[in-house]
C-alpha atoms as a PDB file:
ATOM      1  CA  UNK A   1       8.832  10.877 -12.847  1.00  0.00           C
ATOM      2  CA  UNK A   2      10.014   8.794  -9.579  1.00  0.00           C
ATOM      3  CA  UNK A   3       9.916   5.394 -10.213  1.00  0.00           C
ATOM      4  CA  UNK A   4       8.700   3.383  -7.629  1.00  0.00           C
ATOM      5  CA  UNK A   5      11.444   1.070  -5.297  1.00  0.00           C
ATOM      6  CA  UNK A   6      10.479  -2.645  -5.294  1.00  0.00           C
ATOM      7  CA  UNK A   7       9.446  -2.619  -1.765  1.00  0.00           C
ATOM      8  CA  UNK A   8       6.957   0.349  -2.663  1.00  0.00           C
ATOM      9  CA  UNK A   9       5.696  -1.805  -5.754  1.00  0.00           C
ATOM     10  CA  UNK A  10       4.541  -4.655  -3.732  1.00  0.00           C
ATOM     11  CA  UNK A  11       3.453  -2.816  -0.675  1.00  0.00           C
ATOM     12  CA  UNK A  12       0.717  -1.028  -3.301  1.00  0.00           C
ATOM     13  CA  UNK A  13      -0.401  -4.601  -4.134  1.00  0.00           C
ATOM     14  CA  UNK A  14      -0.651  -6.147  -1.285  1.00  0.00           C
ATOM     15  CA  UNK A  15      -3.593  -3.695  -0.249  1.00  0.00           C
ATOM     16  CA  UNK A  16      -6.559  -5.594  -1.029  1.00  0.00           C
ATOM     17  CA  UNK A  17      -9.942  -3.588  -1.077  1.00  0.00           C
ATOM     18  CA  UNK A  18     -12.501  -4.442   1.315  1.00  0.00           C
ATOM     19  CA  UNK A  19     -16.417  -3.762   1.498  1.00  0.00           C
ATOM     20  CA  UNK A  20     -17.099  -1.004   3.266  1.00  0.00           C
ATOM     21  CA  UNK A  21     -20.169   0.617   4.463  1.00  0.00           C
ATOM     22  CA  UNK A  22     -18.901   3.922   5.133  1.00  0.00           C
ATOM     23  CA  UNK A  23     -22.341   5.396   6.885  1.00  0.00           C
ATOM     24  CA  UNK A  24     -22.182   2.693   9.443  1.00  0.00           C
ATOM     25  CA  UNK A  25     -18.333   3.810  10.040  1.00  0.00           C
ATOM     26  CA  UNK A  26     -19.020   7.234  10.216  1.00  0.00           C
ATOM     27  CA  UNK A  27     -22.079   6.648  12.624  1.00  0.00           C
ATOM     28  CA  UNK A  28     -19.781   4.464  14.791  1.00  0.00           C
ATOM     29  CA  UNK A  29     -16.431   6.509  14.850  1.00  0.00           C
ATOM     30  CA  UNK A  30     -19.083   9.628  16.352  1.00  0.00           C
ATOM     31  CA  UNK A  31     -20.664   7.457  18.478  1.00  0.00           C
ATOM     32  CA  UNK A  32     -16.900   6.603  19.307  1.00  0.00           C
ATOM     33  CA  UNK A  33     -16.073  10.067  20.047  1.00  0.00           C
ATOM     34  CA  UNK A  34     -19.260  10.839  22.194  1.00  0.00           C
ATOM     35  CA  UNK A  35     -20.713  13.371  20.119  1.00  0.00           C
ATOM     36  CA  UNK A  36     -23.965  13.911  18.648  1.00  0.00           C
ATOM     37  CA  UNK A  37     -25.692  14.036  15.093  1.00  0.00           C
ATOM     38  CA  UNK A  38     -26.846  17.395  15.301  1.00  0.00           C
ATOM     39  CA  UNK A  39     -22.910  18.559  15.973  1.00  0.00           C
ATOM     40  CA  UNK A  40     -21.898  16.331  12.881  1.00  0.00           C
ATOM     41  CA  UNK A  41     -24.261  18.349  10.978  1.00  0.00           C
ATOM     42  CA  UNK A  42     -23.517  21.318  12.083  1.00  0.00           C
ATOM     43  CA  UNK A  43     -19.914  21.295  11.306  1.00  0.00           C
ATOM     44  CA  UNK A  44     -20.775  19.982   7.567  1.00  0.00           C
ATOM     45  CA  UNK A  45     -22.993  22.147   7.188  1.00  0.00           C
ATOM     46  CA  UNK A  46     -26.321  19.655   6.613  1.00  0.00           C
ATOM     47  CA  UNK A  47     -29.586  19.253   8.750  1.00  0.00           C
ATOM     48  CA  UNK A  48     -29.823  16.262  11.286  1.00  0.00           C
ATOM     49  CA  UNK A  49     -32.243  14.256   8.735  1.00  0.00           C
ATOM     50  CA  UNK A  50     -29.857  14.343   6.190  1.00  0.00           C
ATOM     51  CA  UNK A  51     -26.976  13.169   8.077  1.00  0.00           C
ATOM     52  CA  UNK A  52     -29.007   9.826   9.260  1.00  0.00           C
ATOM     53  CA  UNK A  53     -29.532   9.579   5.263  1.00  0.00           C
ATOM     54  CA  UNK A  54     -25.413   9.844   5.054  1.00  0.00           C
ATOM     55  CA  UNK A  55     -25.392   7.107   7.689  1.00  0.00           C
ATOM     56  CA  UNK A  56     -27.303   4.890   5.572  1.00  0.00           C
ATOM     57  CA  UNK A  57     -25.591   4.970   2.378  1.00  0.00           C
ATOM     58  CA  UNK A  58     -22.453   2.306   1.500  1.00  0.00           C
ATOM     59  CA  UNK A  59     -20.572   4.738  -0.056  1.00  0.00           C
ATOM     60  CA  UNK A  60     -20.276   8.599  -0.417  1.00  0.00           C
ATOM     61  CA  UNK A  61     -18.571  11.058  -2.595  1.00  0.00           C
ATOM     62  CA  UNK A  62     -14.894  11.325  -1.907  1.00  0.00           C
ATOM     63  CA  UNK A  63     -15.283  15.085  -1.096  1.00  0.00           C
ATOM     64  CA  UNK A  64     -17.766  14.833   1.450  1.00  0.00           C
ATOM     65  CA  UNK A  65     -16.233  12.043   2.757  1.00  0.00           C
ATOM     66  CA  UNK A  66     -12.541  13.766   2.983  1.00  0.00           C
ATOM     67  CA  UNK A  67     -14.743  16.802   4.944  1.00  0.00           C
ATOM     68  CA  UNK A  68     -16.160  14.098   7.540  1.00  0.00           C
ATOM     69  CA  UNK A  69     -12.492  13.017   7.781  1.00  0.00           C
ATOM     70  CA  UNK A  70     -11.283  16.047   8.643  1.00  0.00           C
ATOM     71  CA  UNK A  71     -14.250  16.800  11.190  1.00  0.00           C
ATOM     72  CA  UNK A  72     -13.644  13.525  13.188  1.00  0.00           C
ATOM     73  CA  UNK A  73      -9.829  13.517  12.654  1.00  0.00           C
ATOM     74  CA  UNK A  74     -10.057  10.176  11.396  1.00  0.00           C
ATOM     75  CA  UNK A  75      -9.049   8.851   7.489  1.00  0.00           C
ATOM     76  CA  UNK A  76     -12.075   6.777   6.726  1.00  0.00           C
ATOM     77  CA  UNK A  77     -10.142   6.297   3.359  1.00  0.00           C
ATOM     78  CA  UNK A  78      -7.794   3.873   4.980  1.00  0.00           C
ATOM     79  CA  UNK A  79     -11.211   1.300   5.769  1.00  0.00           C
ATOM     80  CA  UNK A  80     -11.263   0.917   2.377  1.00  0.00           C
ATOM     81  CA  UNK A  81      -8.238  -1.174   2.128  1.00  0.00           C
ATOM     82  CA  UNK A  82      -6.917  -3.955   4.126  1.00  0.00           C
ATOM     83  CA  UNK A  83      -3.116  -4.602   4.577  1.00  0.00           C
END
């Protein structure tokens, strides 16, 4: 097992975890990116009512979340922690 260097060490604690209401980010980033709901759900694959229930919710499963990532091309994983 690689041990970590100090410099790595401290980095890790420096992050300090933030409150995050990932629906509101993911709702904003598509905004962002000027596209709509019903093209978000279509590449999940969901219907349009339940993506505005994503869009409400604080927090999602980390697999569903890592998919939306990958749709948007954006790591909503690093909101989560502040530097």
């Amino acid at each position: 097992m690689r041990r970590m260097s100090n410099n790595s060490f401290y980095a890790f604690f420096m992050l300090v975890p933030v409150q995050v209401h990932i629906g509101k980010l993911i709702r904003a980033k598509l905004y962002e990116q000027g596209r709509s709901v019903t093209w978000l759900a279509r590449q999940i694959p969901c219907t349009r009512n339940n993506m505005y229930k994503i869009f409400r919710k604080p927090n999602l499963d980390t697999i569903l979340l890592q998919h939306i990532s990958q749709i948007l091309d954006y790591n909503f994983f690093d909101d989560y922690f502040k530097k």
